[in-house]
C-alpha atoms as a PDB file:
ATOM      1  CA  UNK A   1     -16.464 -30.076  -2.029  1.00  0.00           C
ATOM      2  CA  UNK A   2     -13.362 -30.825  -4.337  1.00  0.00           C
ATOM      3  CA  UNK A   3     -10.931 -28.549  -4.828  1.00  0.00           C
ATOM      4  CA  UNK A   4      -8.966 -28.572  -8.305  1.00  0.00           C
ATOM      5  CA  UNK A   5      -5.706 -26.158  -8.214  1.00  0.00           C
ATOM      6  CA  UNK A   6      -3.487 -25.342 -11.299  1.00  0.00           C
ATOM      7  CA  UNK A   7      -0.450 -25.056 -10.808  1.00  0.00           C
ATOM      8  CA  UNK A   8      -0.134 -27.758  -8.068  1.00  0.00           C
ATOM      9  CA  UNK A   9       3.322 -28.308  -7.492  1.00  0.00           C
ATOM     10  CA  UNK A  10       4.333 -24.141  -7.484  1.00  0.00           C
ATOM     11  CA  UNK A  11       5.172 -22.135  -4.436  1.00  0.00           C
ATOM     12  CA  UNK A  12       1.244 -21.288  -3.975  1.00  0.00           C
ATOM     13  CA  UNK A  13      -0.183 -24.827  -5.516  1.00  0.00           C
ATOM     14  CA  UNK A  14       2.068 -26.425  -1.973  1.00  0.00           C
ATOM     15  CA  UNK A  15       0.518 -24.140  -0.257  1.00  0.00           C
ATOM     16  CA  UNK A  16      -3.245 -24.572  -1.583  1.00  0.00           C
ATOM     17  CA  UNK A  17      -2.953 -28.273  -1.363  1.00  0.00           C
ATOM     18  CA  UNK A  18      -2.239 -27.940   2.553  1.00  0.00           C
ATOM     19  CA  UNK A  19      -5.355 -25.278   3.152  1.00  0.00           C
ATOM     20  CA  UNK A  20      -7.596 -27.476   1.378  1.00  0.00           C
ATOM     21  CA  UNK A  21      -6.777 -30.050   3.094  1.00  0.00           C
ATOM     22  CA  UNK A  22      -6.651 -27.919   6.556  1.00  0.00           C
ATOM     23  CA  UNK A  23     -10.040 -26.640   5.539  1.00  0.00           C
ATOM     24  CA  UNK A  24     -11.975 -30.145   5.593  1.00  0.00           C
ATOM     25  CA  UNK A  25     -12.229 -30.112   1.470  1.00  0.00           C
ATOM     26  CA  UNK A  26     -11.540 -32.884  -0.706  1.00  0.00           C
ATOM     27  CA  UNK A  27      -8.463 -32.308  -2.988  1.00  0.00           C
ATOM     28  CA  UNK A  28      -9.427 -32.975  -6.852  1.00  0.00           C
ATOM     29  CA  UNK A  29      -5.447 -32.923  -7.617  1.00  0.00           C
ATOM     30  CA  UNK A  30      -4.226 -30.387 -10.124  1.00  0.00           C
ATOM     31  CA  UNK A  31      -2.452 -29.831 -13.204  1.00  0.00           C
ATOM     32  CA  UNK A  32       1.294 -28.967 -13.359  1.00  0.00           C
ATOM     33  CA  UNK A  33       2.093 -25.794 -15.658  1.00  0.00           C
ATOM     34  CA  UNK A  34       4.180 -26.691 -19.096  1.00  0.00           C
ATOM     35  CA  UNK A  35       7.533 -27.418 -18.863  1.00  0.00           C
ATOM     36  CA  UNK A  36       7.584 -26.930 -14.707  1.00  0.00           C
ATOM     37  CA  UNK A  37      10.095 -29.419 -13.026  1.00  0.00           C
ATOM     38  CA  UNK A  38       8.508 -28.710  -9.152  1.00  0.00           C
ATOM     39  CA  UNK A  39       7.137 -31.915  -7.735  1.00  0.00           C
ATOM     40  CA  UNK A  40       3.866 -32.151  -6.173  1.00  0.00           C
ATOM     41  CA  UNK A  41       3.082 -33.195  -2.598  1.00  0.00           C
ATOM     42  CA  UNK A  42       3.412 -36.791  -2.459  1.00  0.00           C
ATOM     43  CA  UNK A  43       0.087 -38.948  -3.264  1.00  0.00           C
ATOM     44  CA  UNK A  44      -0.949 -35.883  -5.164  1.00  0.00           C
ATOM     45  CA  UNK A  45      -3.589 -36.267  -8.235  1.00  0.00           C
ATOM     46  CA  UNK A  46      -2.036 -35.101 -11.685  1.00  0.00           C
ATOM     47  CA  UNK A  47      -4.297 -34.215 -14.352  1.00  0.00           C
ATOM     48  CA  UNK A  48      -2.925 -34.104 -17.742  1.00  0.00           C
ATOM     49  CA  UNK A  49      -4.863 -31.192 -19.018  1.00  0.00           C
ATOM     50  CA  UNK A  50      -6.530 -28.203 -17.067  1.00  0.00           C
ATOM     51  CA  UNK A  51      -9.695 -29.403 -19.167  1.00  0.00           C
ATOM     52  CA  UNK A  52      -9.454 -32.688 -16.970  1.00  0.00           C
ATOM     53  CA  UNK A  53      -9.119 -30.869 -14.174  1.00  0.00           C
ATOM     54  CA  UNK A  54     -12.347 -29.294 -14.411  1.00  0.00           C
ATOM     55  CA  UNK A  55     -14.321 -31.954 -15.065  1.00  0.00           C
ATOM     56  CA  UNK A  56     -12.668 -33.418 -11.954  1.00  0.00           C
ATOM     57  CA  UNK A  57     -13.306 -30.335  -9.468  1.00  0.00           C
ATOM     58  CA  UNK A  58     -16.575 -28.300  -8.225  1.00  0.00           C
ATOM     59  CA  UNK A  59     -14.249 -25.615  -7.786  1.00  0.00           C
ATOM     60  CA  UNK A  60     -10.866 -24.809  -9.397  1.00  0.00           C
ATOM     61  CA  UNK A  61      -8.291 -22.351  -7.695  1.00  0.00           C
ATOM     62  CA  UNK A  62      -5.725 -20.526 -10.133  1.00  0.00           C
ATOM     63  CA  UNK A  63      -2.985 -18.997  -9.276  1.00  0.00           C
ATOM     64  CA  UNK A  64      -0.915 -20.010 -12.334  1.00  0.00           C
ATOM     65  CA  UNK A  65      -0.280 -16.919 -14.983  1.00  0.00           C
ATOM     66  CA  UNK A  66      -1.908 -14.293 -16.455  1.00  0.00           C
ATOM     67  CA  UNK A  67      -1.744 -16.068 -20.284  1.00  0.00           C
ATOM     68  CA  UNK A  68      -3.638 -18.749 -18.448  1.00  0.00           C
ATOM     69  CA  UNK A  69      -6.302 -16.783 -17.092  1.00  0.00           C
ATOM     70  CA  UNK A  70      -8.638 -16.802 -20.253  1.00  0.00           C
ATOM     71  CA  UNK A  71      -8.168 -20.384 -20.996  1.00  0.00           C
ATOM     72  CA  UNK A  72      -9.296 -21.500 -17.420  1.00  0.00           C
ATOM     73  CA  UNK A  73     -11.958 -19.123 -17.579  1.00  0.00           C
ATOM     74  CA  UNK A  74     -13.390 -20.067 -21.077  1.00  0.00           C
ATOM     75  CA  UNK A  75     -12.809 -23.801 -19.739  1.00  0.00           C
ATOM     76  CA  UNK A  76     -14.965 -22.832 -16.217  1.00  0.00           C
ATOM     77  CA  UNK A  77     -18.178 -21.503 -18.395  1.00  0.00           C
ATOM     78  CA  UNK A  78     -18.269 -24.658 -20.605  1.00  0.00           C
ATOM     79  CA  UNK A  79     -17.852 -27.135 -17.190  1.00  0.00           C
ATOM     80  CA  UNK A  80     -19.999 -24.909 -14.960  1.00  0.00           C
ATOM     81  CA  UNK A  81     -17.169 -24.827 -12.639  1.00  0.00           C
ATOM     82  CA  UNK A  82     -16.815 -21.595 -10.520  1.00  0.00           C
ATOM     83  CA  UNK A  83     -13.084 -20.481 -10.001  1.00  0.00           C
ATOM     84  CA  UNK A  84     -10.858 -18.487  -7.926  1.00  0.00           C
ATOM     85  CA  UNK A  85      -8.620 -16.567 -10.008  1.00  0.00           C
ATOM     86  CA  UNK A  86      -5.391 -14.834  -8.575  1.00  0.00           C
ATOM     87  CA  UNK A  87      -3.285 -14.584 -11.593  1.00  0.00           C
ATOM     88  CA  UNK A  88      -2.541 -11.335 -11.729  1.00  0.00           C
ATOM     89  CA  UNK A  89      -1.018  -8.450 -14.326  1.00  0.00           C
ATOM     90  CA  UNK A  90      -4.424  -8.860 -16.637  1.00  0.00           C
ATOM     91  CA  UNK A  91      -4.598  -6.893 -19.567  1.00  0.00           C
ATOM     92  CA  UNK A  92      -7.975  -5.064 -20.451  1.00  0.00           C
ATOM     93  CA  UNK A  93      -8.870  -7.566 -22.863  1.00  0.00           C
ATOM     94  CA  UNK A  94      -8.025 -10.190 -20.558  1.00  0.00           C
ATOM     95  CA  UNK A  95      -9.879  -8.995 -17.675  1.00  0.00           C
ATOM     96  CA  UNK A  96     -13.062  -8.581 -19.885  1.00  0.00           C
ATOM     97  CA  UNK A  97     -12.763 -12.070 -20.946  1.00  0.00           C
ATOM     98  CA  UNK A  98     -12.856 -13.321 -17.476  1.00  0.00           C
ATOM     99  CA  UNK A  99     -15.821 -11.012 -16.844  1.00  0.00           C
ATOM    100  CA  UNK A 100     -17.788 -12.538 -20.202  1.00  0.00           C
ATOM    101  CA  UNK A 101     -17.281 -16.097 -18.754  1.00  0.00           C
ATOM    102  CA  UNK A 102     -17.962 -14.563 -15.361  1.00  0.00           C
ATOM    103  CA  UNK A 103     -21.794 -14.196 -16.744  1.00  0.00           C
ATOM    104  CA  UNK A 104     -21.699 -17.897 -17.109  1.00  0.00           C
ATOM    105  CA  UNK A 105     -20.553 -19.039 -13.967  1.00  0.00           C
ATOM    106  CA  UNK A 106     -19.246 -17.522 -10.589  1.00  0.00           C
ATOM    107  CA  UNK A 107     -16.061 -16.446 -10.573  1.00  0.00           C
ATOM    108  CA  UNK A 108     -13.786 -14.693  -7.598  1.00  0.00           C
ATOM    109  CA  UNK A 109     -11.052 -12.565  -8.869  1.00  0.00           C
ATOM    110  CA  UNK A 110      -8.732 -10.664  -6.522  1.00  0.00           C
ATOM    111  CA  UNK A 111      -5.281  -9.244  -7.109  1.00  0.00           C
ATOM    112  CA  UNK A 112      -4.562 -10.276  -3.787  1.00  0.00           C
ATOM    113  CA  UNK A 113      -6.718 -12.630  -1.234  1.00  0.00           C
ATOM    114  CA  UNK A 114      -4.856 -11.530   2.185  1.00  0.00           C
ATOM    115  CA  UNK A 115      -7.554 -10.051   4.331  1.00  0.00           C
ATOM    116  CA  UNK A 116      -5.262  -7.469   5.779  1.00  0.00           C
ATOM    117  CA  UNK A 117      -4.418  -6.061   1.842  1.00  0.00           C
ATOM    118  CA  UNK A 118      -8.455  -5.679   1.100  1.00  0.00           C
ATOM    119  CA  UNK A 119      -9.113  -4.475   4.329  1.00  0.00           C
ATOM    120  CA  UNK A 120      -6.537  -1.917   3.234  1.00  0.00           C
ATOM    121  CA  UNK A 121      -8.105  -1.073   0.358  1.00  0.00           C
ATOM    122  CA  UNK A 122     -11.221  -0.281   1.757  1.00  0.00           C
ATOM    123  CA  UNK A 123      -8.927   2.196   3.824  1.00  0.00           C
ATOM    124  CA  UNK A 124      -7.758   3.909   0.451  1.00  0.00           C
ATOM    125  CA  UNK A 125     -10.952   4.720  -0.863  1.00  0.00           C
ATOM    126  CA  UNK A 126     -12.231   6.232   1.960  1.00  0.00           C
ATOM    127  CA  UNK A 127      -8.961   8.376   2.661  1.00  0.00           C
ATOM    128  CA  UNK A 128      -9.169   9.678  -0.809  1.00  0.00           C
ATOM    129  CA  UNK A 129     -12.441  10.793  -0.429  1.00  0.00           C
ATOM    130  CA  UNK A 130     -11.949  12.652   2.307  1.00  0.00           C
ATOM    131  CA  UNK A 131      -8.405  14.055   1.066  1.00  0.00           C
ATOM    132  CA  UNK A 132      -8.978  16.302  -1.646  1.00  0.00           C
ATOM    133  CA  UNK A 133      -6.388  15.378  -4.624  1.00  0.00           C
ATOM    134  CA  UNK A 134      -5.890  18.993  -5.110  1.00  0.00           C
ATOM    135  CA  UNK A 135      -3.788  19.131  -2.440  1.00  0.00           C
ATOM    136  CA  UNK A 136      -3.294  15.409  -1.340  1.00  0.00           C
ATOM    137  CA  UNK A 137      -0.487  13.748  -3.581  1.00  0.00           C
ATOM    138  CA  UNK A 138      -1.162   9.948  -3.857  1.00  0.00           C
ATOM    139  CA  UNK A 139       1.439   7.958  -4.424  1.00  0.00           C
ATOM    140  CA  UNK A 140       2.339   3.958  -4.084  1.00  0.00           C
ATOM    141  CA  UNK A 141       4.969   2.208  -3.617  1.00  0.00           C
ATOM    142  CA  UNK A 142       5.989  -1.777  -3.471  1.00  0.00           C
ATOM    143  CA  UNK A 143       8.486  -4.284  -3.537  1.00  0.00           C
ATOM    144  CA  UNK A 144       8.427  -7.992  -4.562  1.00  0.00           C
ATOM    145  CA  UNK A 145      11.198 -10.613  -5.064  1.00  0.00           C
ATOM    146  CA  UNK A 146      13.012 -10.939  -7.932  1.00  0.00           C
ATOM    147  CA  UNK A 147      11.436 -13.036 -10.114  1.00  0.00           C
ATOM    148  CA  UNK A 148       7.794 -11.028 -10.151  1.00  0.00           C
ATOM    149  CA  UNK A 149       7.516 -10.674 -13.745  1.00  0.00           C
ATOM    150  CA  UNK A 150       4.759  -7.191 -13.764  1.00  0.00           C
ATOM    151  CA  UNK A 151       5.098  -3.938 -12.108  1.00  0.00           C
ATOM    152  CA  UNK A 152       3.721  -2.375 -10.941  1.00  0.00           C
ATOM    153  CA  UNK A 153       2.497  -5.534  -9.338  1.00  0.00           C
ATOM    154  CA  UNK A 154      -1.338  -5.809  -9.299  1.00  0.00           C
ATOM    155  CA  UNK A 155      -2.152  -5.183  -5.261  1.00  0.00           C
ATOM    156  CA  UNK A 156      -0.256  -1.948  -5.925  1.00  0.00           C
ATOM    157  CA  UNK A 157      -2.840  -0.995  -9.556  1.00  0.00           C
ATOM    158  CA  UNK A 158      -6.046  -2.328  -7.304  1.00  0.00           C
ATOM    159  CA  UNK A 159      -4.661   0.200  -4.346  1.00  0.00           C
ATOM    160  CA  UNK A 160      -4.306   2.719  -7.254  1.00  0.00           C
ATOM    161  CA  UNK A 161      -7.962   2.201  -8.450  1.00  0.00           C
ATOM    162  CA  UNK A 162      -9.600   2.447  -4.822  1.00  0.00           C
ATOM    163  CA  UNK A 163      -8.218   5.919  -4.524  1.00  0.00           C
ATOM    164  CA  UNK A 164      -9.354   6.739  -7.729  1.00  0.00           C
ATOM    165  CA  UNK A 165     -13.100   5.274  -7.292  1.00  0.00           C
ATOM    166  CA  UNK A 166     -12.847   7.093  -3.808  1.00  0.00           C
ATOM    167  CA  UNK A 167     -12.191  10.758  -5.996  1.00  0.00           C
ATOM    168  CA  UNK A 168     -15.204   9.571  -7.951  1.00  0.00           C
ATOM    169  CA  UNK A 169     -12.922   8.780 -11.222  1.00  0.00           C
ATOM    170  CA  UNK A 170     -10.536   5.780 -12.684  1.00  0.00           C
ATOM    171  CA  UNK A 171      -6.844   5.294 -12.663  1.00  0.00           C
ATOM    172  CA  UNK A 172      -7.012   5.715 -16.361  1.00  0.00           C
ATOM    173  CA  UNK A 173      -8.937   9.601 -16.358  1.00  0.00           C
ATOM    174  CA  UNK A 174      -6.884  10.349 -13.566  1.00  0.00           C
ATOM    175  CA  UNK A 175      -3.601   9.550 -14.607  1.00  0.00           C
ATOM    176  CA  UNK A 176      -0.190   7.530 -13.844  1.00  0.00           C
ATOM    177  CA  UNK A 177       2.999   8.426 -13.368  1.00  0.00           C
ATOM    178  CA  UNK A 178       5.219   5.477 -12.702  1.00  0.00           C
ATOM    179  CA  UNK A 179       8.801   5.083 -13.648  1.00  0.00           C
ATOM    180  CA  UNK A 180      10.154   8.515 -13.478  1.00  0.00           C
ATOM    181  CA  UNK A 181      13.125   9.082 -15.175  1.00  0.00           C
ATOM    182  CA  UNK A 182      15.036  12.362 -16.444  1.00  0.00           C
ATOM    183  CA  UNK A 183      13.380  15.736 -16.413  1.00  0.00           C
ATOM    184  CA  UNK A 184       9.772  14.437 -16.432  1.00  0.00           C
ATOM    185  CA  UNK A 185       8.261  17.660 -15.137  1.00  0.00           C
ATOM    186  CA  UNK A 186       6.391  18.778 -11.665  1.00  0.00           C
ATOM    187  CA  UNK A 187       3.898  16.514 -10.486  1.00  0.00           C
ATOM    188  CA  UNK A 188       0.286  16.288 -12.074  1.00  0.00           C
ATOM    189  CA  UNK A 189      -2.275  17.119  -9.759  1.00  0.00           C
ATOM    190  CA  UNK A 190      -4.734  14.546  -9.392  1.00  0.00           C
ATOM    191  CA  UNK A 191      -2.386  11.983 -10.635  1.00  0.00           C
ATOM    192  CA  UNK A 192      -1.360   8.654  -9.023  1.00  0.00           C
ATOM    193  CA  UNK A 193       2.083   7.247  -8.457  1.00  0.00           C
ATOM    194  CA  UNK A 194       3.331   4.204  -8.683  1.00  0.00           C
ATOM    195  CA  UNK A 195       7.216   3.140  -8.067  1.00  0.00           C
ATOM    196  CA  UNK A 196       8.126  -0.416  -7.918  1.00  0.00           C
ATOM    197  CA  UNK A 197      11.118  -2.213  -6.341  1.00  0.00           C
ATOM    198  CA  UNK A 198      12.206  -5.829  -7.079  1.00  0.00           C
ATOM    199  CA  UNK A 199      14.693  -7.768  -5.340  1.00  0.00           C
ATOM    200  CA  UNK A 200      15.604 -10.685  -2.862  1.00  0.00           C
ATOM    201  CA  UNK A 201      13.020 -13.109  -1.813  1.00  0.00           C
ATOM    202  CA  UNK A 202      10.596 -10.159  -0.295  1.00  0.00           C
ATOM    203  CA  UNK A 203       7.014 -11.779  -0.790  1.00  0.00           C
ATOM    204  CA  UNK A 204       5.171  -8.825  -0.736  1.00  0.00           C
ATOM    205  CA  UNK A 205       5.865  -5.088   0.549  1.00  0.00           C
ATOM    206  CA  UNK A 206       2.681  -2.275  -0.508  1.00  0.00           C
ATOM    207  CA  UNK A 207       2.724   1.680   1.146  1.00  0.00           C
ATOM    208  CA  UNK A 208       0.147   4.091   0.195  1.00  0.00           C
ATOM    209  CA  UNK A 209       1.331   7.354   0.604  1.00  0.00           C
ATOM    210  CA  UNK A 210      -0.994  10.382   0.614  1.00  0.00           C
ATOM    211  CA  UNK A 211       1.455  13.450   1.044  1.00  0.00           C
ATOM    212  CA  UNK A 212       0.513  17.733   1.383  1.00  0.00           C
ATOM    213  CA  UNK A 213       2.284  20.547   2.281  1.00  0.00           C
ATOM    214  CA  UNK A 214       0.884  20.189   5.905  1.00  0.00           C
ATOM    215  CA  UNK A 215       1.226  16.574   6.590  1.00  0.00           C
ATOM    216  CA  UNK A 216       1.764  13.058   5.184  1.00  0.00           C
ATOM    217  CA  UNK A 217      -0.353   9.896   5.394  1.00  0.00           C
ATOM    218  CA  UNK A 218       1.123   6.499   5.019  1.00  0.00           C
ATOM    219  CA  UNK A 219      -0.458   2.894   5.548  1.00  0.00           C
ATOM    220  CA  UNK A 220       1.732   0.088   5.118  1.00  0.00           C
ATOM    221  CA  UNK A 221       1.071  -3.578   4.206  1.00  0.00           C
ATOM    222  CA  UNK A 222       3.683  -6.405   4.598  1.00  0.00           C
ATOM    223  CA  UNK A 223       3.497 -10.265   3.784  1.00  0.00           C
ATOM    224  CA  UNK A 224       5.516 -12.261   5.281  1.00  0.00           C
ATOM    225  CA  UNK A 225       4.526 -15.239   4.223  1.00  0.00           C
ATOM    226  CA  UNK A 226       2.449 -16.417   0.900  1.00  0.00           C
ATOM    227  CA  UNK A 227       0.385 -18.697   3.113  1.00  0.00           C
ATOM    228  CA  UNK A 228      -2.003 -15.636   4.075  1.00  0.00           C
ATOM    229  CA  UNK A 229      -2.727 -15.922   0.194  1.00  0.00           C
ATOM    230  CA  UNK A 230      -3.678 -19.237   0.124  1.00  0.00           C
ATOM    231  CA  UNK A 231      -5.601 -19.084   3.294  1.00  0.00           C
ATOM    232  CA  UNK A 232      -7.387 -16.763   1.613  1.00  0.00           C
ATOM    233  CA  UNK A 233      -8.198 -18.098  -1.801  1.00  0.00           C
ATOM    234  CA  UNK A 234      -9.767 -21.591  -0.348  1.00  0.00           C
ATOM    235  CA  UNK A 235     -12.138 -19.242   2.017  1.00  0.00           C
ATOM    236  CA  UNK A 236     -13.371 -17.722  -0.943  1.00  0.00           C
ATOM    237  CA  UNK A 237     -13.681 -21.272  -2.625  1.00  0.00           C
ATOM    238  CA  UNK A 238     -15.785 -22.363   0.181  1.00  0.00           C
ATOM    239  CA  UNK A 239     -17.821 -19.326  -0.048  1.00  0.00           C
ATOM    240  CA  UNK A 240     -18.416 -19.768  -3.970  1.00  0.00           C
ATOM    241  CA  UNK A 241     -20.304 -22.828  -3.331  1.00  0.00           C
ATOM    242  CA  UNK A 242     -23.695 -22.357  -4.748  1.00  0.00           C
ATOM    243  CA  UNK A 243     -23.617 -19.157  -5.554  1.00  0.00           C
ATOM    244  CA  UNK A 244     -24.979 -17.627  -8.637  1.00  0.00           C
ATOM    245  CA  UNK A 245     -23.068 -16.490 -12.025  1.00  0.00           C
ATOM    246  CA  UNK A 246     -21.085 -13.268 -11.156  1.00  0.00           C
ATOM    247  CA  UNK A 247     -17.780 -11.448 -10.942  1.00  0.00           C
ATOM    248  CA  UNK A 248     -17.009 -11.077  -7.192  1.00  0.00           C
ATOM    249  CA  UNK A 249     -13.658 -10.350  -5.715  1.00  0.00           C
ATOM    250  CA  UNK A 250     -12.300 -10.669  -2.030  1.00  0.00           C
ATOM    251  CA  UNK A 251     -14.209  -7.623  -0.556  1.00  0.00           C
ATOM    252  CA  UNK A 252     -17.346  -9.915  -1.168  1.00  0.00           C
ATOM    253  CA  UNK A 253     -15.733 -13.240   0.047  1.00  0.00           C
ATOM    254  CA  UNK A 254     -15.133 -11.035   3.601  1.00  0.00           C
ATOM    255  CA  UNK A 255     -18.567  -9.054   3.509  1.00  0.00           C
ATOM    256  CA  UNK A 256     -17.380  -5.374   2.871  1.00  0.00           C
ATOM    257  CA  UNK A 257     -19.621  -5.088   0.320  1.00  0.00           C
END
């Protein structure tokens, strides 16, 4: 199998280049984003667009940017090139774009592809189905380094929509309160929470809290190092191969659902 990644010579692209590799796969080389001065690994393939890439690759791993997401989708219907996305901070329009190309050709999206985090998860929903939000508060809180450009980051809105789903509702109907400031008024029931902390070199911090009058629940994720992302994203490359058009996302890539 070759492996295309965008974004080759970025924190994640190093690390991609060395799991494909560790994994057996052929490396297709990558593209380098626009205006980037990271090198790549030595003896590294450049392509000079992501269009070349693709044509290059049976599978393309993206971890570049959300404003790159559409493109590389559009780009892996017209090739018939499945991809791994983990760009994350999607918009709604965004997201549905990926799942229109998605219909074309398989595609694994996650908003995070450490096993622990999606095990995790699968851990929320079930809690909040089994705490009623009437009296369970749910609230989530993370930290990232400094340069993370969204917030709250997506591992911390996909935590956020497996309690919902596990209330039998969305993180839209059942509301978010993030970024309290000032006299904002007593807590919605129901509602999620969201606070988000950014600072240092911290790769990636997630708690979900769910908190009563009678006791408090907390599970607590911590990444230590970016490589469990990686790791992560060429598993579910491997486990793309021949499989038909879809939208899947990590929970299928580890058989949880």
């Amino acid at each position: 199998m070759r492996i295309g990644i965008a974004g080759i010579a970025g924190r994640m692209g190093r690390l991609l280049v060395e799991e494909v590799r560790a994994a057996g796969a052929s490396l297709a080389g990558g593209t380098l984003r626009p205006g980037s001065t990271a090198q790549p690994a030595p003896g590294t393939l450049i392509h000079p667009d992501a269009a070349a890439l693709f044509a290059a690759s049976d599978i393309v791993i993206d971890f570049t940017h959300a404003e790159e997401a559409v493109p590389h989708a559009t780009l892996a219907a017209r090739s018939a090139t499945p991809l791994v996305l983990g760009s994350s901070g999607l918009s709604a329009a965004q997201a549905q774009a990926v799942a229109e190309a998605a219909r074309l050709v398989p595609v694994v999206h996650a908003a995070n592809f450490a096993p622990g985090v999606n095990l995790v998860l699968a851990l929320a929903e079930k809690l909040a189905a089994a705490l009623p939000a009437e009296t369970y508060d749910a609230e989530i809180v993370e930290m990232h380094h400094r340069q993370k450009v969204d917030a709250p980051s997506g591992t911390a809105l996909a935590m956020g929509r497996a309690v919902a789903a596990g209330r039998g509702t969305t993180l839209e109907a059942a509301g978010v309160e993030s970024g309290r400031d000032g006299h904002v008024g007593a807590r919605r029931t129901g509602s999620i929470g969201f606070a988000a902390l950014r600072g240092g070199q911290v790769v990636g911090e997630h708690t979900l809290l769910f908190a009563a009058a009678t006791e408090q629940i907390a599970i607590t994720h911590r990444s230590f190092d970016r490589r469990a992302y990686a790791t992560g994203a060429v598993r579910a490359a491997l486990w793309l191969q021949g499989r038909p058009p879809g939208l899947f996302s990590m929970m299928d890539v580890l058989g949880m659902r």
